[in-house]
PDB file of N, CA and C in Angstrom:
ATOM      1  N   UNK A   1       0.841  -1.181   0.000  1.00  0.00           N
ATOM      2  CA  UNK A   1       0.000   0.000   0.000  1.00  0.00           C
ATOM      3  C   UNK A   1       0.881   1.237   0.000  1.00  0.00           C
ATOM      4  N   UNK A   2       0.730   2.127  -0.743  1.00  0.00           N
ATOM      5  CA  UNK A   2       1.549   3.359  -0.935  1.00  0.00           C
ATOM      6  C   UNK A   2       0.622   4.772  -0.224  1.00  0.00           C
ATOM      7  N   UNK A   3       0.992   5.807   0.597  1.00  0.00           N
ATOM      8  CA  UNK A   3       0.202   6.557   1.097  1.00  0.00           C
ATOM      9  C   UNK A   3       1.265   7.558   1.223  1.00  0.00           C
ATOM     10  N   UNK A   4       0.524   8.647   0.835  1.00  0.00           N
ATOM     11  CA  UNK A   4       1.186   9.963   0.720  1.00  0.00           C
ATOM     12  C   UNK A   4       1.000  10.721   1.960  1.00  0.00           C
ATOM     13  N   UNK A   5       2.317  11.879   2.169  1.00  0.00           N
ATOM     14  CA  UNK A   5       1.907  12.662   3.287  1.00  0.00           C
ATOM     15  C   UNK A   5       2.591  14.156   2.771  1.00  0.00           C
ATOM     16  N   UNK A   6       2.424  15.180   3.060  1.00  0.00           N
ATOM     17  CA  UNK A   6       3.165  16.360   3.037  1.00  0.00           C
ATOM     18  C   UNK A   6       4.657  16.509   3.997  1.00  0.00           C
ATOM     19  N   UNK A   7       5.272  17.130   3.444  1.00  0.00           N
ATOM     20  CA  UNK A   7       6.682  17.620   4.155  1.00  0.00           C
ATOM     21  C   UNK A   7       6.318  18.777   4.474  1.00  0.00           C
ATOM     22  N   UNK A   8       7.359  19.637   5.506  1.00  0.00           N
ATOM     23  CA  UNK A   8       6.823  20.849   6.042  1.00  0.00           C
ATOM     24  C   UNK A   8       7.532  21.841   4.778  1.00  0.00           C
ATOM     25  N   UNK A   9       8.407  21.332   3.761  1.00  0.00           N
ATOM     26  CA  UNK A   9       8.682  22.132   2.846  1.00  0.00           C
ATOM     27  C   UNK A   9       7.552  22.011   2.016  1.00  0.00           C
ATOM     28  N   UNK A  10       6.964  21.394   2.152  1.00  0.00           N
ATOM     29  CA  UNK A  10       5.716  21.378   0.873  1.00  0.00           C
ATOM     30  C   UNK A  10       5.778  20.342  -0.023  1.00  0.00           C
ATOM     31  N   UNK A  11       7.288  19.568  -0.154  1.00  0.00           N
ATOM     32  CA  UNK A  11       6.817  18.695  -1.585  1.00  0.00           C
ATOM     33  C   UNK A  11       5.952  17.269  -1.031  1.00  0.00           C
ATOM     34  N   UNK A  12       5.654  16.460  -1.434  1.00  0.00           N
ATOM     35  CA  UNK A  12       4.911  15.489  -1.781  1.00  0.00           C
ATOM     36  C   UNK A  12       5.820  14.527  -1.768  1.00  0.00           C
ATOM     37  N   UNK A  13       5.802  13.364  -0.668  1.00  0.00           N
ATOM     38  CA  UNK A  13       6.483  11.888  -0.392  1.00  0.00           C
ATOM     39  C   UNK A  13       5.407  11.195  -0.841  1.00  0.00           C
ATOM     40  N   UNK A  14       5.718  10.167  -1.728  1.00  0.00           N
ATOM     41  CA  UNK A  14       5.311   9.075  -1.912  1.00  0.00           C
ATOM     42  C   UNK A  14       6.014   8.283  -1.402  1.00  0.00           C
ATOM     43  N   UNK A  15       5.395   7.196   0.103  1.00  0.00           N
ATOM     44  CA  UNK A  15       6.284   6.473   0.837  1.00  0.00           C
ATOM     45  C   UNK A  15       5.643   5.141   0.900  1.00  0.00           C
ATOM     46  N   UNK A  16       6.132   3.929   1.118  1.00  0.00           N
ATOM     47  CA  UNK A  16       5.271   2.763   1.233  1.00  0.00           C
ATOM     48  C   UNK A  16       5.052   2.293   2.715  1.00  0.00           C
ATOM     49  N   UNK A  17       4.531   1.620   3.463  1.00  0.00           N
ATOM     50  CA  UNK A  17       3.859   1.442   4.479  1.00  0.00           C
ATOM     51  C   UNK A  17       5.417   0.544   5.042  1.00  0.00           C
ATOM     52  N   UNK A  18       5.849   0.734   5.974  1.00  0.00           N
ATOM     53  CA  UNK A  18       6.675   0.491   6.677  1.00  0.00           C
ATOM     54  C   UNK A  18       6.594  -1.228   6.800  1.00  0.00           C
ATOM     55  N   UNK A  19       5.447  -1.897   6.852  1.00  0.00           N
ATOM     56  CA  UNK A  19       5.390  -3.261   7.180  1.00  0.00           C
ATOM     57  C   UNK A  19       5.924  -3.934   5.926  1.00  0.00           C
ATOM     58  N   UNK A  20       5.723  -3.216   5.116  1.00  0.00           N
ATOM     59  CA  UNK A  20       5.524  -3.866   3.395  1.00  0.00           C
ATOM     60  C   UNK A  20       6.907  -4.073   2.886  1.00  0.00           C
ATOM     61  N   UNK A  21       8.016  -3.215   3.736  1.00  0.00           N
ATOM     62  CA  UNK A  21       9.123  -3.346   3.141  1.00  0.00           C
ATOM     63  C   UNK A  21      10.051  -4.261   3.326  1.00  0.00           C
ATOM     64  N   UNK A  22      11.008  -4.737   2.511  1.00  0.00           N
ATOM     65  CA  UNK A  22      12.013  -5.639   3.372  1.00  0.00           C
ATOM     66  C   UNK A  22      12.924  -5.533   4.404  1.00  0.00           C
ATOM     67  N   UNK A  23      13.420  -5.969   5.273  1.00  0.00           N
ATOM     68  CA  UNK A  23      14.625  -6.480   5.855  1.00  0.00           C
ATOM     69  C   UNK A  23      15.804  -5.435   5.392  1.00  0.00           C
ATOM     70  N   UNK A  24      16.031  -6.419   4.191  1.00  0.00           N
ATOM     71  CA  UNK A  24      17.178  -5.371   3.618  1.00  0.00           C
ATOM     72  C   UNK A  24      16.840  -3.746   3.034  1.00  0.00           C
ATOM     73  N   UNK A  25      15.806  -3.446   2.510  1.00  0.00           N
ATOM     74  CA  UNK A  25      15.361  -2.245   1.843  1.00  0.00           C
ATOM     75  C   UNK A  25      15.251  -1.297   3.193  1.00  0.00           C
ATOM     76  N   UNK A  26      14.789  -1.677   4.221  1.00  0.00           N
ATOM     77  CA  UNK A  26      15.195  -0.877   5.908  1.00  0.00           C
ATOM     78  C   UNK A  26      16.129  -0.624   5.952  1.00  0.00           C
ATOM     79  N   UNK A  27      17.253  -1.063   5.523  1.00  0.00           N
ATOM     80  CA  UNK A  27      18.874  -1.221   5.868  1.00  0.00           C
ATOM     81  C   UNK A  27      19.516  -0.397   5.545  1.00  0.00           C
ATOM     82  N   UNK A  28      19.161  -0.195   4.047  1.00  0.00           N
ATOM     83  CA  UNK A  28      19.557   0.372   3.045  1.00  0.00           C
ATOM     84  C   UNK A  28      18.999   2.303   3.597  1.00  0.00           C
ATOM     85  N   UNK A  29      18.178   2.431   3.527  1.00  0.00           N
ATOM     86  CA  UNK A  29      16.700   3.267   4.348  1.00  0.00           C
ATOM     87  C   UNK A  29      17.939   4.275   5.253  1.00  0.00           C
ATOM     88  N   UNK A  30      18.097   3.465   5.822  1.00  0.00           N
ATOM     89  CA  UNK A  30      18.789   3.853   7.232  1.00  0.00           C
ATOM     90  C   UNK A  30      19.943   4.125   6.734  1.00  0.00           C
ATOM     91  N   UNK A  31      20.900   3.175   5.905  1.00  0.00           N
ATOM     92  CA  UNK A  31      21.932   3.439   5.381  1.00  0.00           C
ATOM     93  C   UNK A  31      22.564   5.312   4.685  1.00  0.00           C
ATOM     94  N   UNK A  32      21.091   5.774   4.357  1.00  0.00           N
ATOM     95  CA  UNK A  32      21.741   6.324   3.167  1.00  0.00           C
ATOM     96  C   UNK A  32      21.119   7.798   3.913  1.00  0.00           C
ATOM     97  N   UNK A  33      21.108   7.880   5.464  1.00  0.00           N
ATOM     98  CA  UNK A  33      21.209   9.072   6.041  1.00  0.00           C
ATOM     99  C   UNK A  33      22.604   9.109   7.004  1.00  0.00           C
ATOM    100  N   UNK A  34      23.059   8.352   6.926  1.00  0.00           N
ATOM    101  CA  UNK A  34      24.573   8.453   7.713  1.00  0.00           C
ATOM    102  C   UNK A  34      25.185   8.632   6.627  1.00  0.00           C
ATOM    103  N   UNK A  35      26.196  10.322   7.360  1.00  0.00           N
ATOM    104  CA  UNK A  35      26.966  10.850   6.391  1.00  0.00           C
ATOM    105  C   UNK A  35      28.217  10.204   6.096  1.00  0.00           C
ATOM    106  N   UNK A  36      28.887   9.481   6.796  1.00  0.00           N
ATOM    107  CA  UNK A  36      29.806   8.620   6.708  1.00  0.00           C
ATOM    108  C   UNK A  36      29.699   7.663   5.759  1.00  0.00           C
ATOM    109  N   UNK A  37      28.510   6.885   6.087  1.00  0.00           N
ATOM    110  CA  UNK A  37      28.302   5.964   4.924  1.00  0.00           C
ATOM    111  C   UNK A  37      28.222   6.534   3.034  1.00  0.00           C
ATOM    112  N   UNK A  38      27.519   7.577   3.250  1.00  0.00           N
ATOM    113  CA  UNK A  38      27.371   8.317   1.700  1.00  0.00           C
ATOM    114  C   UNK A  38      28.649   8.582   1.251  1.00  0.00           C
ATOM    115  N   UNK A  39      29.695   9.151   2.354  1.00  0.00           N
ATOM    116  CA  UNK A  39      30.907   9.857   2.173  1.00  0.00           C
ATOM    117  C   UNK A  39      31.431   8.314   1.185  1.00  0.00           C
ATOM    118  N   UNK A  40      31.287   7.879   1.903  1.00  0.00           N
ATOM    119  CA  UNK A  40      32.506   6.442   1.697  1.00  0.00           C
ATOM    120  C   UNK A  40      31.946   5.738   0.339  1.00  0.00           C
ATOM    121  N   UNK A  41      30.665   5.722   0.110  1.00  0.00           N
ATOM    122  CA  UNK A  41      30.107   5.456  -1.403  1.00  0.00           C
ATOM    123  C   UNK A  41      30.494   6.278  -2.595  1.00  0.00           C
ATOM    124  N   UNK A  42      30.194   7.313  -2.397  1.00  0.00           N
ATOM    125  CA  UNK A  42      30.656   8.504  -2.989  1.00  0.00           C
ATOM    126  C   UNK A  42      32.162   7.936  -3.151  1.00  0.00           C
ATOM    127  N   UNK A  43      32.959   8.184  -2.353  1.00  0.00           N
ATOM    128  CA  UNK A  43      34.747   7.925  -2.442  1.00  0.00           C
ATOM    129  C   UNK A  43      34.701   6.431  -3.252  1.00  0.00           C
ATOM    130  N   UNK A  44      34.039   5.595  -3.074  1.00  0.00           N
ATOM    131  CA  UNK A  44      34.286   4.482  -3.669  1.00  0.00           C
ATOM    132  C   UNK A  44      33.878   4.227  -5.305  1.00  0.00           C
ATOM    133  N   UNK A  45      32.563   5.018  -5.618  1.00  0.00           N
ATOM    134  CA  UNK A  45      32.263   5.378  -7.041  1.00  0.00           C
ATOM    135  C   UNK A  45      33.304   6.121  -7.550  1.00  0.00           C
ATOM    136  N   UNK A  46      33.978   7.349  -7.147  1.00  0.00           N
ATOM    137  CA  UNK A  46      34.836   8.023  -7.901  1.00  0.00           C
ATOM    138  C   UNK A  46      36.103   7.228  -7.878  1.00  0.00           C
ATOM    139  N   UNK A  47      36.652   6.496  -6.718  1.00  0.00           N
ATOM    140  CA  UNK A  47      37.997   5.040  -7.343  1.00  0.00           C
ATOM    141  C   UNK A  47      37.949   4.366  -8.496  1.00  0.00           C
ATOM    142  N   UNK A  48      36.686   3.901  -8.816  1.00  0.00           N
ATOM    143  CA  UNK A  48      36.100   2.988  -9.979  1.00  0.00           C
ATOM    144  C   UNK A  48      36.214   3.900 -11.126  1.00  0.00           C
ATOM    145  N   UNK A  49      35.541   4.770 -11.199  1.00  0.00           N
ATOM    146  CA  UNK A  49      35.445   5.535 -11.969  1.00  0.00           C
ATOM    147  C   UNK A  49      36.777   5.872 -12.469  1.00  0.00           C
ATOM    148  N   UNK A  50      37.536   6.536 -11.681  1.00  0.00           N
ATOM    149  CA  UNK A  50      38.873   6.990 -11.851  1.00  0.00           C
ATOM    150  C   UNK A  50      39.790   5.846 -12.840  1.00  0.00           C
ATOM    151  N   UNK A  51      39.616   4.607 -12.246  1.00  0.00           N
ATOM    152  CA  UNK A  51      40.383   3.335 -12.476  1.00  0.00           C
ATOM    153  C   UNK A  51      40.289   3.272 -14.234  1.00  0.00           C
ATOM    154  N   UNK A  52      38.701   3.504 -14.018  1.00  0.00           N
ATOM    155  CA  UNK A  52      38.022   2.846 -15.572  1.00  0.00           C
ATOM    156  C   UNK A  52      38.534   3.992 -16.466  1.00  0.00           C
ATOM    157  N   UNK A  53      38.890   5.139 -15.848  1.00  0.00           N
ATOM    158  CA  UNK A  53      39.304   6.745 -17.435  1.00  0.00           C
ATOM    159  C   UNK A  53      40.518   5.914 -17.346  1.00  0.00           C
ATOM    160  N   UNK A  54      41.476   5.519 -16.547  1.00  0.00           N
ATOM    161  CA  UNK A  54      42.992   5.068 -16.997  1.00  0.00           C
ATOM    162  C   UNK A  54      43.045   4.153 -17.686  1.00  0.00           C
ATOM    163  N   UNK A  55      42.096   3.025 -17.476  1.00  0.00           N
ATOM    164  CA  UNK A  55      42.644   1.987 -18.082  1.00  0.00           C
ATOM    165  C   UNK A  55      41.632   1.910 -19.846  1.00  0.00           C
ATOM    166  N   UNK A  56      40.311   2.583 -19.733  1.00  0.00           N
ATOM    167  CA  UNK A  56      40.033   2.488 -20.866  1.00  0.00           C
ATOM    168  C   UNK A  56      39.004   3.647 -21.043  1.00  0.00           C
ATOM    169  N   UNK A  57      39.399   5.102 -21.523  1.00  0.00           N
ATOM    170  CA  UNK A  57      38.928   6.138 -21.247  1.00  0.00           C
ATOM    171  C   UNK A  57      38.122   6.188 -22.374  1.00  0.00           C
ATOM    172  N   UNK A  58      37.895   5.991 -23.561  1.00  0.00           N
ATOM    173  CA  UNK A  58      37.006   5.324 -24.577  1.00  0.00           C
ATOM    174  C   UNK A  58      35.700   4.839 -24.017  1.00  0.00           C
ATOM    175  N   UNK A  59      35.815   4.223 -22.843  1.00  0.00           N
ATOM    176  CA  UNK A  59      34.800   3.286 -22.501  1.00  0.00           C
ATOM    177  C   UNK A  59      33.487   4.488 -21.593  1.00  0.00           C
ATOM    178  N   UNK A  60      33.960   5.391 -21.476  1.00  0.00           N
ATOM    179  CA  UNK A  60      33.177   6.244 -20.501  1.00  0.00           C
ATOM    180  C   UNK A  60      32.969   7.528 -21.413  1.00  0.00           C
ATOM    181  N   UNK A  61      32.761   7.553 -22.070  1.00  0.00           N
ATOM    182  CA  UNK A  61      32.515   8.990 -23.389  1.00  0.00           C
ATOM    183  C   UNK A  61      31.753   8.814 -23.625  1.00  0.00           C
ATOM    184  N   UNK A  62      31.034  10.194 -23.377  1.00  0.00           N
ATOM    185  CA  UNK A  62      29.162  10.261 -24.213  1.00  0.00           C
ATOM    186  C   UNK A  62      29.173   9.539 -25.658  1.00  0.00           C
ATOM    187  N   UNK A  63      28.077   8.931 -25.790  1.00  0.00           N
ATOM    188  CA  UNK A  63      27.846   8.787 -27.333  1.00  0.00           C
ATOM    189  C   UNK A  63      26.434   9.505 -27.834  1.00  0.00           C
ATOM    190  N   UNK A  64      26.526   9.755 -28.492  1.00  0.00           N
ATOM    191  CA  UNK A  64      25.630  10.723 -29.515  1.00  0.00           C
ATOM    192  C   UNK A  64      24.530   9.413 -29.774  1.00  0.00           C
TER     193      UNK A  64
END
């Protein structure tokens, strides 16, 4: 069941009912308001990233 509520900024959450969710999707939930944790995702996407322009910088270029 999906049920909407207002924020005090005004926009519009579409949130799902707390029972409905998983285990892991809670985890995650929780995960991704600790700034530490974002920090360290963040740092770990831009390693990869970084890795992939050296070794094959071709591979990451817009294509039309």
């Amino acid at each position: 069941m999906i049920s909407s509520r207002i924020e005090t900024a005004g926009t519009l959450v579409l949130e799902k009912d707390r029972y409905e969710l998983s285990p892991r999707l809670m985890e995650l939930r929780e995960k991704i308001h600790n700034e530490e944790y974002l920090n360290n995702a963040i740092q770990q996407i831009a390693q990869v990233i970084s890795k992939k322009l050296v070794e094959d910088p071709e591979e990451l270029q817009f294509r039309d």
